[in-house]
PDB file of N, CA and C in Angstrom:
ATOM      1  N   UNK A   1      -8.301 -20.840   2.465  1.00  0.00           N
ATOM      2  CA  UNK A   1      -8.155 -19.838   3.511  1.00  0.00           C
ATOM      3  C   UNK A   1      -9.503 -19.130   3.693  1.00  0.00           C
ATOM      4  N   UNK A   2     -10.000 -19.190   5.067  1.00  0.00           N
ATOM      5  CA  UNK A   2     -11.392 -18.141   5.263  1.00  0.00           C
ATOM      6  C   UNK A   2     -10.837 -16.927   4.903  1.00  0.00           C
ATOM      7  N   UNK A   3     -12.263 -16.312   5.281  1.00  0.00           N
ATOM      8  CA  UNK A   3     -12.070 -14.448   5.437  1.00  0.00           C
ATOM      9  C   UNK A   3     -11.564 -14.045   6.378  1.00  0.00           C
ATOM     10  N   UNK A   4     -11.522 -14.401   7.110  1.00  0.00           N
ATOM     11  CA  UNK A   4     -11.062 -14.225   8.548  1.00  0.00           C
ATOM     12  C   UNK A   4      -9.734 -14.436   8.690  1.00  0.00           C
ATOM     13  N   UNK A   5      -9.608 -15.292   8.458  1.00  0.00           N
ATOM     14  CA  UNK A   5      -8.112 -15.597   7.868  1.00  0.00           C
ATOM     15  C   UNK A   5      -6.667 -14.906   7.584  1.00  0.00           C
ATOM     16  N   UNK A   6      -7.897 -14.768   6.191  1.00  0.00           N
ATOM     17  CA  UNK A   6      -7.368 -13.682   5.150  1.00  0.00           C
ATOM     18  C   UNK A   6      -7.070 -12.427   5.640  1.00  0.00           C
ATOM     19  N   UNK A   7      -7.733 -11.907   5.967  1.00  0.00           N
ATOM     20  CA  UNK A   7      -7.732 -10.490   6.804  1.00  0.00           C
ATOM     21  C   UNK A   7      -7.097 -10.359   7.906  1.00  0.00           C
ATOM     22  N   UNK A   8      -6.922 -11.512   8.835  1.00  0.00           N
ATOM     23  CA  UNK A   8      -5.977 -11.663   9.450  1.00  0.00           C
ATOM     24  C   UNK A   8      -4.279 -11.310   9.102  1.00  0.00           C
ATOM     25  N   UNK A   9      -4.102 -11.978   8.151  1.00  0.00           N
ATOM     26  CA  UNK A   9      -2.902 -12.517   7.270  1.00  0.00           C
ATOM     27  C   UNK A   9      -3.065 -10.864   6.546  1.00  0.00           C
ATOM     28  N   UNK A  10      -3.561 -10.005   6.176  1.00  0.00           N
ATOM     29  CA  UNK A  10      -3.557  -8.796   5.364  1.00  0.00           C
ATOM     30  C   UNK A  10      -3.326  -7.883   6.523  1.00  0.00           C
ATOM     31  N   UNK A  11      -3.956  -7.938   8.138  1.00  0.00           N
ATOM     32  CA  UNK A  11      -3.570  -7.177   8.791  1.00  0.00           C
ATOM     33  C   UNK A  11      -2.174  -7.313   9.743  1.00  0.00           C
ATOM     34  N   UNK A  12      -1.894  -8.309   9.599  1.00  0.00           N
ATOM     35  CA  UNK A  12      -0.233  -9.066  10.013  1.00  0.00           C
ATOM     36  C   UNK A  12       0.706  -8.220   9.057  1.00  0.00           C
ATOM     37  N   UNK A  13       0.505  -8.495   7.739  1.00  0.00           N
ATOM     38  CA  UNK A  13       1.331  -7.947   6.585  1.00  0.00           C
ATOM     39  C   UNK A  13       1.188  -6.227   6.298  1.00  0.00           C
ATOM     40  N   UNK A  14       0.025  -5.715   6.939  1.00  0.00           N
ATOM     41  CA  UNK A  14       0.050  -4.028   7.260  1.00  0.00           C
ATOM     42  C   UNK A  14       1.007  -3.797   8.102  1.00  0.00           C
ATOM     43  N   UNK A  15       0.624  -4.636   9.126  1.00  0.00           N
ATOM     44  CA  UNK A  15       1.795  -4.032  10.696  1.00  0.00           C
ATOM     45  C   UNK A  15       3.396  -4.522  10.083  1.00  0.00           C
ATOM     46  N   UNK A  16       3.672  -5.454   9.817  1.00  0.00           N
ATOM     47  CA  UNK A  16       4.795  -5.632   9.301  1.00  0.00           C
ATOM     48  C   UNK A  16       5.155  -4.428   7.940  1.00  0.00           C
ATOM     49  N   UNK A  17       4.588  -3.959   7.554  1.00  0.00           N
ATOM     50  CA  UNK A  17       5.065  -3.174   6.555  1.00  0.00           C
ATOM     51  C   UNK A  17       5.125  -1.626   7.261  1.00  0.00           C
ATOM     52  N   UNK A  18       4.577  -1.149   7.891  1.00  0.00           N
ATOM     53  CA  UNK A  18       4.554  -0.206   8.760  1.00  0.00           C
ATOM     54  C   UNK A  18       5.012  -0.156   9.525  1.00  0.00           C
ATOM     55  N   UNK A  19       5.929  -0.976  10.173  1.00  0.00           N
ATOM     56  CA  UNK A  19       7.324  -1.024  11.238  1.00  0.00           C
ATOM     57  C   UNK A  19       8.475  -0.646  10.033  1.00  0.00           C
ATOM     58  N   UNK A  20       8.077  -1.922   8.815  1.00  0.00           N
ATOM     59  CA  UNK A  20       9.569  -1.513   8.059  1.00  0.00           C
ATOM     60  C   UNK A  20       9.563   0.189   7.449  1.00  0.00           C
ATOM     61  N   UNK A  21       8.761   0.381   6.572  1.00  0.00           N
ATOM     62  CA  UNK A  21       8.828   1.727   6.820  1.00  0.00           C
ATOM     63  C   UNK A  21       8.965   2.744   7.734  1.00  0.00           C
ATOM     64  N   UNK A  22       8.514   2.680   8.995  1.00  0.00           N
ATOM     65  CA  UNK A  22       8.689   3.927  10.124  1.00  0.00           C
ATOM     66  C   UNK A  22      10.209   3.666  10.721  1.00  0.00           C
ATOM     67  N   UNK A  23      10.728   2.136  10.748  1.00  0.00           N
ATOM     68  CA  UNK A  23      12.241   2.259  10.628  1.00  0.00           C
ATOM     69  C   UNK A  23      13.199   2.703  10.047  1.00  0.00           C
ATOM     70  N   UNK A  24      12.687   3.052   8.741  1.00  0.00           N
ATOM     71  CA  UNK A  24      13.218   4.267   7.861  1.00  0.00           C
ATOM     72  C   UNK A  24      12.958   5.316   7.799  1.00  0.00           C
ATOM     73  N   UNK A  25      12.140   6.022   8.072  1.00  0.00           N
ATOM     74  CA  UNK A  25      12.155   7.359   8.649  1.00  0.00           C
ATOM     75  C   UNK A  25      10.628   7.839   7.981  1.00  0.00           C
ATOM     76  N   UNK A  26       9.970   6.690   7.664  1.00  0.00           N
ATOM     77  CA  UNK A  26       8.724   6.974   7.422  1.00  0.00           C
ATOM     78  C   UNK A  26       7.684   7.296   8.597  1.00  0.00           C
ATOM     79  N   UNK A  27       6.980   8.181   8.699  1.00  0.00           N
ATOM     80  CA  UNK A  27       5.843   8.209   9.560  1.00  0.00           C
ATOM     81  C   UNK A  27       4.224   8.183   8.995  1.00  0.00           C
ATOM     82  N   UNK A  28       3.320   7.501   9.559  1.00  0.00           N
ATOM     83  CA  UNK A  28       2.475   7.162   9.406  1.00  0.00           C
ATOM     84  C   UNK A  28       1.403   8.223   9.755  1.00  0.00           C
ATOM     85  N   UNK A  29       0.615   8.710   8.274  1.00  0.00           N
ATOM     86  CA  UNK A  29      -0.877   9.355   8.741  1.00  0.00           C
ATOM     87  C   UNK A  29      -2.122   8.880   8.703  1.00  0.00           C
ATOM     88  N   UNK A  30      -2.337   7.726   7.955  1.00  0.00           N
ATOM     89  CA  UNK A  30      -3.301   7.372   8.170  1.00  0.00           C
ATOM     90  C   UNK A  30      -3.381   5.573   7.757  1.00  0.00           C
ATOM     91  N   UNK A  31      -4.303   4.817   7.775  1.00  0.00           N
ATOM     92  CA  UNK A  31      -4.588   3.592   7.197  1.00  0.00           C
ATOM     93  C   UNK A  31      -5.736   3.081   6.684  1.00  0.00           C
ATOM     94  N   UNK A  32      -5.818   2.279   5.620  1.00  0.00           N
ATOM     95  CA  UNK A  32      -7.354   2.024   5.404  1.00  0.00           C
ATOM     96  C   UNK A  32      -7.896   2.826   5.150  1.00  0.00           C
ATOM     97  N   UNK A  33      -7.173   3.826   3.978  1.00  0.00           N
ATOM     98  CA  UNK A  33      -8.627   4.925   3.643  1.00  0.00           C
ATOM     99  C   UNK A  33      -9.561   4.716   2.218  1.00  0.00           C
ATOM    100  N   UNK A  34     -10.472   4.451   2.651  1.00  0.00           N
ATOM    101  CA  UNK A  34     -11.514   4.217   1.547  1.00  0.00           C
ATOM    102  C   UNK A  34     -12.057   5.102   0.693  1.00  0.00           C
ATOM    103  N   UNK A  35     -12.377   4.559  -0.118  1.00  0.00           N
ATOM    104  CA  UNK A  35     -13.130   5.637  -1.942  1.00  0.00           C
ATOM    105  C   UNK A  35     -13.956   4.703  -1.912  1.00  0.00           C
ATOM    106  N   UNK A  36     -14.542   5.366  -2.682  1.00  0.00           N
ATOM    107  CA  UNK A  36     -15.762   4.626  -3.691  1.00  0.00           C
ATOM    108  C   UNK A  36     -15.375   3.133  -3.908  1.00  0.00           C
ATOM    109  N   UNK A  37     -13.977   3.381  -4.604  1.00  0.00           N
ATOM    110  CA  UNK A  37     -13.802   1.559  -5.852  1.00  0.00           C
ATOM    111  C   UNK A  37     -12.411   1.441  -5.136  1.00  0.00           C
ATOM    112  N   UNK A  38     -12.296   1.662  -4.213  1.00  0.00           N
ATOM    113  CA  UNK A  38     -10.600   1.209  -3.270  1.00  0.00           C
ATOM    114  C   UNK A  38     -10.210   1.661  -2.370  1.00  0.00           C
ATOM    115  N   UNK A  39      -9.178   1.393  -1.417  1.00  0.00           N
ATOM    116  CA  UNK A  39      -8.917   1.365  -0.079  1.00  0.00           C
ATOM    117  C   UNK A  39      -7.359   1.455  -0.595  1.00  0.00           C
ATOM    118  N   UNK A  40      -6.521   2.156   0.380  1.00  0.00           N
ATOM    119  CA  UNK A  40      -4.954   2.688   0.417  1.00  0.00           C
ATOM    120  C   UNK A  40      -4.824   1.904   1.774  1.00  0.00           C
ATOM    121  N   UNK A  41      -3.623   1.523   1.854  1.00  0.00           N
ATOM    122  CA  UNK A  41      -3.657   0.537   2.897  1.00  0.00           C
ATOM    123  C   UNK A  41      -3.066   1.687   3.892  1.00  0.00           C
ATOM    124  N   UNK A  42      -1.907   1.826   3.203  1.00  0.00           N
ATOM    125  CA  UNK A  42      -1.279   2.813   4.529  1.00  0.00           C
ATOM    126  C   UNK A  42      -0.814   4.165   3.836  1.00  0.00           C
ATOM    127  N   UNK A  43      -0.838   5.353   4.444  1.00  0.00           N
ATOM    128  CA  UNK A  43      -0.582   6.750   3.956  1.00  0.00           C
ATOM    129  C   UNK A  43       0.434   7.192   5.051  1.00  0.00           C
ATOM    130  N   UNK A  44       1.617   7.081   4.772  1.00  0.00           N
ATOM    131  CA  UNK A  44       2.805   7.874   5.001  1.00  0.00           C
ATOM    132  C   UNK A  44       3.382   9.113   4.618  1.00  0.00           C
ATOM    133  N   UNK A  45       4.500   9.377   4.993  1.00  0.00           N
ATOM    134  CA  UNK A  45       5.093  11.198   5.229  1.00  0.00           C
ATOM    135  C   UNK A  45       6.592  10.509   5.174  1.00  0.00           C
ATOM    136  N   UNK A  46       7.077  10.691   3.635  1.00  0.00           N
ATOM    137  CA  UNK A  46       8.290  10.975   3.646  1.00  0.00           C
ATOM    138  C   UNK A  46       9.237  12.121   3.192  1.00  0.00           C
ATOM    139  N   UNK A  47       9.518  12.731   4.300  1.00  0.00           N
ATOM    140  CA  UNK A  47       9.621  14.473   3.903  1.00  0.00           C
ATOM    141  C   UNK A  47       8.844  14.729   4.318  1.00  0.00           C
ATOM    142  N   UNK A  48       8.593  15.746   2.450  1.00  0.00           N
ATOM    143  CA  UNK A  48       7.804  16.532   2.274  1.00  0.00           C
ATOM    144  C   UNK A  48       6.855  15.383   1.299  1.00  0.00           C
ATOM    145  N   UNK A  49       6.711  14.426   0.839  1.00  0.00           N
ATOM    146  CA  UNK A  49       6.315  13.408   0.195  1.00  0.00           C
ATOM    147  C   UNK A  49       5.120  12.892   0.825  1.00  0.00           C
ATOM    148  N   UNK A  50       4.066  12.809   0.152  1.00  0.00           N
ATOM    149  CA  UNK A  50       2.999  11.803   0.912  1.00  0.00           C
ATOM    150  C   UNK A  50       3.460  10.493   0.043  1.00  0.00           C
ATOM    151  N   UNK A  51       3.096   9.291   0.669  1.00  0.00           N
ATOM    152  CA  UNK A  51       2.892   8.167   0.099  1.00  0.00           C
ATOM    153  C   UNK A  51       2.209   7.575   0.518  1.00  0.00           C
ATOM    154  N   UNK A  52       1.408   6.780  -0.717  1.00  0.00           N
ATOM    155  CA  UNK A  52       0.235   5.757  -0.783  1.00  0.00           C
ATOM    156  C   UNK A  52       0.588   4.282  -1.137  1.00  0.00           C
ATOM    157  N   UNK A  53       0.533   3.761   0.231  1.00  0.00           N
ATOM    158  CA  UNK A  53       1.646   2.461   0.042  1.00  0.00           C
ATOM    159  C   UNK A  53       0.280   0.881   0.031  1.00  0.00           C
ATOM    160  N   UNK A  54       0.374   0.478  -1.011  1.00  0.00           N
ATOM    161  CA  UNK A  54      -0.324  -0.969  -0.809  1.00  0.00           C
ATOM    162  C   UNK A  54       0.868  -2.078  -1.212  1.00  0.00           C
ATOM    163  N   UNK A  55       0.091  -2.663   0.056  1.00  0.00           N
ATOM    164  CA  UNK A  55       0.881  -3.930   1.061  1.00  0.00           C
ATOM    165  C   UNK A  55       0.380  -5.010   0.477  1.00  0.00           C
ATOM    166  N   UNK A  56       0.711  -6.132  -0.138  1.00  0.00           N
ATOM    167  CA  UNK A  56       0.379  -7.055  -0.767  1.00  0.00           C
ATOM    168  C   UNK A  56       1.035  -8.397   0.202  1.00  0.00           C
ATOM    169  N   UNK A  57       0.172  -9.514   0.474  1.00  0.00           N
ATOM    170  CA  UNK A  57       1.162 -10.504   0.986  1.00  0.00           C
ATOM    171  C   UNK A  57       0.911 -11.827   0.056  1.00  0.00           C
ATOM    172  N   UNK A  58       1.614 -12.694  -0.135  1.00  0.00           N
ATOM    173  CA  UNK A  58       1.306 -14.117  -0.272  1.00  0.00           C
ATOM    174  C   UNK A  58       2.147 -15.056   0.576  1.00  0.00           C
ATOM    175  N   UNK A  59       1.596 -16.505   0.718  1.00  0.00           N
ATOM    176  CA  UNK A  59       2.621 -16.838   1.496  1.00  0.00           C
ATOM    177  C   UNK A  59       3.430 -17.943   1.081  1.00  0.00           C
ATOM    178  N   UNK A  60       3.564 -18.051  -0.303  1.00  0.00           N
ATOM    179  CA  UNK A  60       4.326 -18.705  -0.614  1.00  0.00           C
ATOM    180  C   UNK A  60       4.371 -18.100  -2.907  1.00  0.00           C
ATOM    181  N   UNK A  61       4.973 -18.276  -3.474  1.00  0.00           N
ATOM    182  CA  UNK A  61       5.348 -17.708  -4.705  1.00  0.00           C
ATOM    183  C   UNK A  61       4.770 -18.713  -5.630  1.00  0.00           C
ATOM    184  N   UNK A  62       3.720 -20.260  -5.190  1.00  0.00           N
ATOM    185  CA  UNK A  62       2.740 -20.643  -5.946  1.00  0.00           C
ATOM    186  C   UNK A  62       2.171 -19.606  -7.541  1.00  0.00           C
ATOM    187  N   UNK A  63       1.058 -19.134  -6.621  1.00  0.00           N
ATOM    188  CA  UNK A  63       0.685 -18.328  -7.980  1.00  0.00           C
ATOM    189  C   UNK A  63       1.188 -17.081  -7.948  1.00  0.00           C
ATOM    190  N   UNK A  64       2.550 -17.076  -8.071  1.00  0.00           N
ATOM    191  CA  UNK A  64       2.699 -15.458  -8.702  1.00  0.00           C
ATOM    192  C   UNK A  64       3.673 -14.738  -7.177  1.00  0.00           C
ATOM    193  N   UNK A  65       4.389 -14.130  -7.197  1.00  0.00           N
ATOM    194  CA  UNK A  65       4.951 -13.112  -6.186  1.00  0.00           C
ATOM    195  C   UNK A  65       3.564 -12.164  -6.109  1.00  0.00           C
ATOM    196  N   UNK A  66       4.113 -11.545  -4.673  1.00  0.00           N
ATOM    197  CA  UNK A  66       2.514 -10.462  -4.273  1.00  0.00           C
ATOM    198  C   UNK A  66       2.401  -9.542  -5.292  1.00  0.00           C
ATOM    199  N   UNK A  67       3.987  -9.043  -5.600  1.00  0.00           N
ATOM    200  CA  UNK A  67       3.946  -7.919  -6.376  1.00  0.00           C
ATOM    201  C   UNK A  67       3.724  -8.331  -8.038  1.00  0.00           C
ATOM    202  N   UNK A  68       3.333  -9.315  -8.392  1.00  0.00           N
ATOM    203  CA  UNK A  68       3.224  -9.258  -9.390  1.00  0.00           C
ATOM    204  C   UNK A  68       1.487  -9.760  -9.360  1.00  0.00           C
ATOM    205  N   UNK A  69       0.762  -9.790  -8.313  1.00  0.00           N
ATOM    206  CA  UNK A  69      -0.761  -9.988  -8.228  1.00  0.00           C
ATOM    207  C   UNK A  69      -1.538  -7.977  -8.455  1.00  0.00           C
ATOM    208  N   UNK A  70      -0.635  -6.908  -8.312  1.00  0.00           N
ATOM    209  CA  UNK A  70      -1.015  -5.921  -8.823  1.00  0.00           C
ATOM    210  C   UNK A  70      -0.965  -5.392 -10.319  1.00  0.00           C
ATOM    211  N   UNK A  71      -2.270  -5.900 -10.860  1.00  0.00           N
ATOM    212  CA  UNK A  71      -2.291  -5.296 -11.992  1.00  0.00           C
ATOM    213  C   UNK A  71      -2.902  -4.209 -12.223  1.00  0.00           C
ATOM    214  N   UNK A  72      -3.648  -3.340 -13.774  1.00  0.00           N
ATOM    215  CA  UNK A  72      -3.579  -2.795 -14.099  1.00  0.00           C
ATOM    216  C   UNK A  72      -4.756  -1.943 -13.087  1.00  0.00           C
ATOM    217  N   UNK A  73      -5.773  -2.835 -13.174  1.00  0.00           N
ATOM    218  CA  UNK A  73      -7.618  -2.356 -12.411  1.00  0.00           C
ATOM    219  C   UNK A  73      -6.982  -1.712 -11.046  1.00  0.00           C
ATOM    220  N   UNK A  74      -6.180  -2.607 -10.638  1.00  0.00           N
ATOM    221  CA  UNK A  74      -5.670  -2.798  -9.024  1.00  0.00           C
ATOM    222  C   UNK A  74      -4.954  -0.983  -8.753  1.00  0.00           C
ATOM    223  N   UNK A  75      -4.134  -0.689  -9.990  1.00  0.00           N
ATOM    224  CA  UNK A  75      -3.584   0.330  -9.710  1.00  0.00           C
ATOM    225  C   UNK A  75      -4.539   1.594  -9.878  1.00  0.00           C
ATOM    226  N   UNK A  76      -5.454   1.521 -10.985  1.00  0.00           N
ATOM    227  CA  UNK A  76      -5.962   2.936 -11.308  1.00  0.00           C
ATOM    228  C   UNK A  76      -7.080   2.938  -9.798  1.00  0.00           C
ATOM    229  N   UNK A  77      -7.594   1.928  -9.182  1.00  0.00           N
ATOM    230  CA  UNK A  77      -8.591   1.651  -8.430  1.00  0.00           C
ATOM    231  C   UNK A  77      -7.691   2.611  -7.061  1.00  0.00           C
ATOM    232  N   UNK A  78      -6.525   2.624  -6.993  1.00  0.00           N
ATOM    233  CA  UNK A  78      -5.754   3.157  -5.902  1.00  0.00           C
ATOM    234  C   UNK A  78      -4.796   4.575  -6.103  1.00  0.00           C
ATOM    235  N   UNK A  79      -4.881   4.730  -7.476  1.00  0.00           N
ATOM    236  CA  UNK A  79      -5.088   6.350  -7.987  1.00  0.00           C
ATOM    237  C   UNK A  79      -6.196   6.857  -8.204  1.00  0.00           C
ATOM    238  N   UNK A  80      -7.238   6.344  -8.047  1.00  0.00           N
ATOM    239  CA  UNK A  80      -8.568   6.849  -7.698  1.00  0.00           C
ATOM    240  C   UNK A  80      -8.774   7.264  -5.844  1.00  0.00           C
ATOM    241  N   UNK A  81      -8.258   6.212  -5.402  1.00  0.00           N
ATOM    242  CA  UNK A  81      -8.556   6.166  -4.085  1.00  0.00           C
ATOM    243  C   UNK A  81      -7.647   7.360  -3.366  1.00  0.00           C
ATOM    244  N   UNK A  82      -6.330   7.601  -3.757  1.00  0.00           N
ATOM    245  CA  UNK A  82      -5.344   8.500  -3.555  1.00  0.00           C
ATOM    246  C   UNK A  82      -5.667  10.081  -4.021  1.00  0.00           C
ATOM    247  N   UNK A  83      -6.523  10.291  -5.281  1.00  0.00           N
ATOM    248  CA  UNK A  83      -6.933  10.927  -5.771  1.00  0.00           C
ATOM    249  C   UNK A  83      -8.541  11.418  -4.721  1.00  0.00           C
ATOM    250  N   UNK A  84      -9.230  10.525  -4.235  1.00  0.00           N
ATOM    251  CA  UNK A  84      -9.903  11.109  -3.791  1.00  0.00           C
ATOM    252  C   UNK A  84      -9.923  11.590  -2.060  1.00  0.00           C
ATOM    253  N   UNK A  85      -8.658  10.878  -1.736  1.00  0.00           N
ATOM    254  CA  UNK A  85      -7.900  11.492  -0.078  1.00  0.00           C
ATOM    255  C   UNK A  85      -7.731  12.965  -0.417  1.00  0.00           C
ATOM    256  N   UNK A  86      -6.807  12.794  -1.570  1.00  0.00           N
ATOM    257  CA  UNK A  86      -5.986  14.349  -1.436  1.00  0.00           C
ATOM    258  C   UNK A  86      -7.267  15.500  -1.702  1.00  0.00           C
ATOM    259  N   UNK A  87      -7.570  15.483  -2.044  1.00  0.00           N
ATOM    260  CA  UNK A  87      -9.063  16.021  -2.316  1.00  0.00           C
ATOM    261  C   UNK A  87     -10.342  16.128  -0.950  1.00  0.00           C
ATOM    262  N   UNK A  88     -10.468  14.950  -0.316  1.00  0.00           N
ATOM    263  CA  UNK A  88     -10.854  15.045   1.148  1.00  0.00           C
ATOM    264  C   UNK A  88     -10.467  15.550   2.179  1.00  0.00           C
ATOM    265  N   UNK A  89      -9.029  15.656   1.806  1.00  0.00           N
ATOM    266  CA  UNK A  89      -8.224  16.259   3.006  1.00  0.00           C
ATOM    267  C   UNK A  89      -7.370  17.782   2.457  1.00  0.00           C
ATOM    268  N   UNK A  90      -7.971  18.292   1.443  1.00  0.00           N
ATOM    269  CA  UNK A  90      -7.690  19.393   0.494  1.00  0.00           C
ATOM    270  C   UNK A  90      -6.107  19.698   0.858  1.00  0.00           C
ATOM    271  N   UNK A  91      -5.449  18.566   0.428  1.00  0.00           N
ATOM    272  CA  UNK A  91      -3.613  18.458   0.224  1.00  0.00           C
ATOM    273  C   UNK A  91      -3.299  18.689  -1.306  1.00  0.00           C
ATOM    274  N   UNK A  92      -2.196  19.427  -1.415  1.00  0.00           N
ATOM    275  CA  UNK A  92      -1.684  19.405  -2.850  1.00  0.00           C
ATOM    276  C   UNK A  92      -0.215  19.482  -2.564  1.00  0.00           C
ATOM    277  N   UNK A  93       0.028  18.273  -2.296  1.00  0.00           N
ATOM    278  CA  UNK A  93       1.707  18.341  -2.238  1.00  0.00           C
ATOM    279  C   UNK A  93       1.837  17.245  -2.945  1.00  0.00           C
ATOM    280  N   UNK A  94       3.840  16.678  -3.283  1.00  0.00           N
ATOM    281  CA  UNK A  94       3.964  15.660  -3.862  1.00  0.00           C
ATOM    282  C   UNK A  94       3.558  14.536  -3.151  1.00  0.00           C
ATOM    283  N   UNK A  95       3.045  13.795  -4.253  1.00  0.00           N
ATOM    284  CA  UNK A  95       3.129  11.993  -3.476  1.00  0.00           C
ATOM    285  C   UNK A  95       3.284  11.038  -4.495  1.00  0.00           C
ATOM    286  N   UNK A  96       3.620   9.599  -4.109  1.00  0.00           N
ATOM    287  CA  UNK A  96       4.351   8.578  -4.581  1.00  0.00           C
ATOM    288  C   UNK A  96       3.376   7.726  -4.350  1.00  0.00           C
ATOM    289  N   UNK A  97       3.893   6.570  -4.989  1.00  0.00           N
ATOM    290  CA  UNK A  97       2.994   5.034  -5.341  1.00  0.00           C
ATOM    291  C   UNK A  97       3.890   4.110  -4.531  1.00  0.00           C
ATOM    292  N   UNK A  98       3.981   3.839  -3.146  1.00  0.00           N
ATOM    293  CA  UNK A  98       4.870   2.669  -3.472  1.00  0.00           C
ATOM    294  C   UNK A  98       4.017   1.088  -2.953  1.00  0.00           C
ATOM    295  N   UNK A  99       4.887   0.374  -3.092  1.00  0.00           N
ATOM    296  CA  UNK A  99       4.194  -1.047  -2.963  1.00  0.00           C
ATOM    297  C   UNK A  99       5.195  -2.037  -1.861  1.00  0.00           C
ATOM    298  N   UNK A 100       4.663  -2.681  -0.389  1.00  0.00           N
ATOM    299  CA  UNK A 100       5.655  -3.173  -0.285  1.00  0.00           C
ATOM    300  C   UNK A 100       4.736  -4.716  -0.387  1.00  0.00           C
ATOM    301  N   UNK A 101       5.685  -5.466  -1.181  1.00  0.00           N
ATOM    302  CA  UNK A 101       5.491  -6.611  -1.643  1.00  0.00           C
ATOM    303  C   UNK A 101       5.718  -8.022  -0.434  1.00  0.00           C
ATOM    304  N   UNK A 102       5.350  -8.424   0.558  1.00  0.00           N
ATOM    305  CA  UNK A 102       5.740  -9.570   1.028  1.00  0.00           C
ATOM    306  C   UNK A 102       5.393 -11.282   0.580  1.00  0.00           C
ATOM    307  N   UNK A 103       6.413 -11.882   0.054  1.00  0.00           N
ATOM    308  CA  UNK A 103       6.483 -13.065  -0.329  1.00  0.00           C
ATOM    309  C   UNK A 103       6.685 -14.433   0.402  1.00  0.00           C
ATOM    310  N   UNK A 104       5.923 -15.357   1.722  1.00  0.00           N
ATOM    311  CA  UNK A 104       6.480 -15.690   2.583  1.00  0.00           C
ATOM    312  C   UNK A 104       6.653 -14.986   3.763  1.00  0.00           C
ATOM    313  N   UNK A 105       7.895 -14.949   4.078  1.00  0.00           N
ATOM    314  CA  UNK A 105       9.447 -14.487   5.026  1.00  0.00           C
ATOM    315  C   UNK A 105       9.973 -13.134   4.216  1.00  0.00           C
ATOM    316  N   UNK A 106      10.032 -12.710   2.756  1.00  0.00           N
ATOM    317  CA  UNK A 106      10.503 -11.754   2.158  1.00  0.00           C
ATOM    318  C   UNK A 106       9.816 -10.353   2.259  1.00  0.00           C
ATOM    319  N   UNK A 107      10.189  -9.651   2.468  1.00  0.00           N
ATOM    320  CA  UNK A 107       9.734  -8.174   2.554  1.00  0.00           C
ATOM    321  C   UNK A 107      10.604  -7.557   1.415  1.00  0.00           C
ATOM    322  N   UNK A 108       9.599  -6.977   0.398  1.00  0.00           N
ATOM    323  CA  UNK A 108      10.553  -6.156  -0.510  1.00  0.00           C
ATOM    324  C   UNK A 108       9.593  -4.735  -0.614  1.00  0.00           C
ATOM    325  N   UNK A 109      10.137  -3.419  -0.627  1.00  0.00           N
ATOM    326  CA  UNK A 109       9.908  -2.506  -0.413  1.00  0.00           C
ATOM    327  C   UNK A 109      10.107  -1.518  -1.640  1.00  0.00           C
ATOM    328  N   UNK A 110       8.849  -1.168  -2.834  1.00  0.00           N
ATOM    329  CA  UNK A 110       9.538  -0.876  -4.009  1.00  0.00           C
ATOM    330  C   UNK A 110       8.713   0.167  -3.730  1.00  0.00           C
ATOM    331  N   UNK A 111      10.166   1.786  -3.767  1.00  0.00           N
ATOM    332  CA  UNK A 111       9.413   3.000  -4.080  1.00  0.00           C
ATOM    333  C   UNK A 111       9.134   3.225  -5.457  1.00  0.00           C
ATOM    334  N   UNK A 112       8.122   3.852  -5.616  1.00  0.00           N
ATOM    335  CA  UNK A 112       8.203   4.787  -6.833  1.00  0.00           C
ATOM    336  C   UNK A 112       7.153   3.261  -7.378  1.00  0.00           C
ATOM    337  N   UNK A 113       6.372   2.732  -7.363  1.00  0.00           N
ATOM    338  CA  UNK A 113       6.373   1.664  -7.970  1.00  0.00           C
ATOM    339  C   UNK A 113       5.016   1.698  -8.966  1.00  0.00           C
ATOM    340  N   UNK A 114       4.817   2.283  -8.910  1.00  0.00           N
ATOM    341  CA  UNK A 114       3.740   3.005 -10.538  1.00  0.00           C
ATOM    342  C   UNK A 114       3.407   4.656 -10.883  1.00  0.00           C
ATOM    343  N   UNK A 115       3.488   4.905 -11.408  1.00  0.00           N
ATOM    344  CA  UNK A 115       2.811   6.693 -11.736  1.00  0.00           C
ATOM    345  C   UNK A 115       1.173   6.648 -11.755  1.00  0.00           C
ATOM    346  N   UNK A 116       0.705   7.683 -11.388  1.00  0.00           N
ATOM    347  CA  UNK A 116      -0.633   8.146 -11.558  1.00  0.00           C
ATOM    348  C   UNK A 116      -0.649   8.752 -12.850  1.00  0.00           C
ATOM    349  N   UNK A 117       0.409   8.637 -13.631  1.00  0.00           N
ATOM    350  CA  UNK A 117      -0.154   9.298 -14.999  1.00  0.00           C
ATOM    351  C   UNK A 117      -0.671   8.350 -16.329  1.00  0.00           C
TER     352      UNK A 117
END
């Protein structure tokens, strides 16, 4: 797969994850926000809740489901990145980790899906 491709296929799997969420009553503040050592794909408003949602796709369960291609680097790299929004945008409210995982055709949508602690 090129880069082009790829990024293609990563920005297909944003918009698809950002319909399924705003169909639930999620609304969208921002996307693609960059740090230093990582990028938040999409930053939502549930509630009173911010969430920092990375969108993972693969397109087939070869090597691994999407959600199991986030490991350990992957997460602190995006509690860094979350860590340095809320701080840019001088917010101190709650927020969440979630991940929506697409596998294929599968969309799975896991809140809560790591702690920043």
């Amino acid at each position: 797969m090129t880069d082009s491709s790829r990024r293609e296929s990563g920005q297909t799997a944003e918009e698809a994850a950002r319909r399924h969420l705003e169909a639930h009553g999620l609304r969208l503040l921002d996307r693609n926000a960059h740090a230093r050592r990582g990028e938040i794909d999409l930053i939502m408003e549930d509630g009173d809740v911010l969430v920092f949602v990375e969108v993972r796709y693969r397109a087939d369960a070869t090597h691994g489901s999407a959600l199991e291609s986030i490991g350990a680097t992957k997460r602190r790299r995006l509690i860094h990145a979350a860590s340095t929004y809320l701080q840019r945008h001088r917010l101190d409210r709650p927020c969440r980790f979630d991940v929506v995982a697409i596998t294929g055709e599968t969309l799975e949508w896991i809140t809560n899906a790591f702690d920043a602690a």
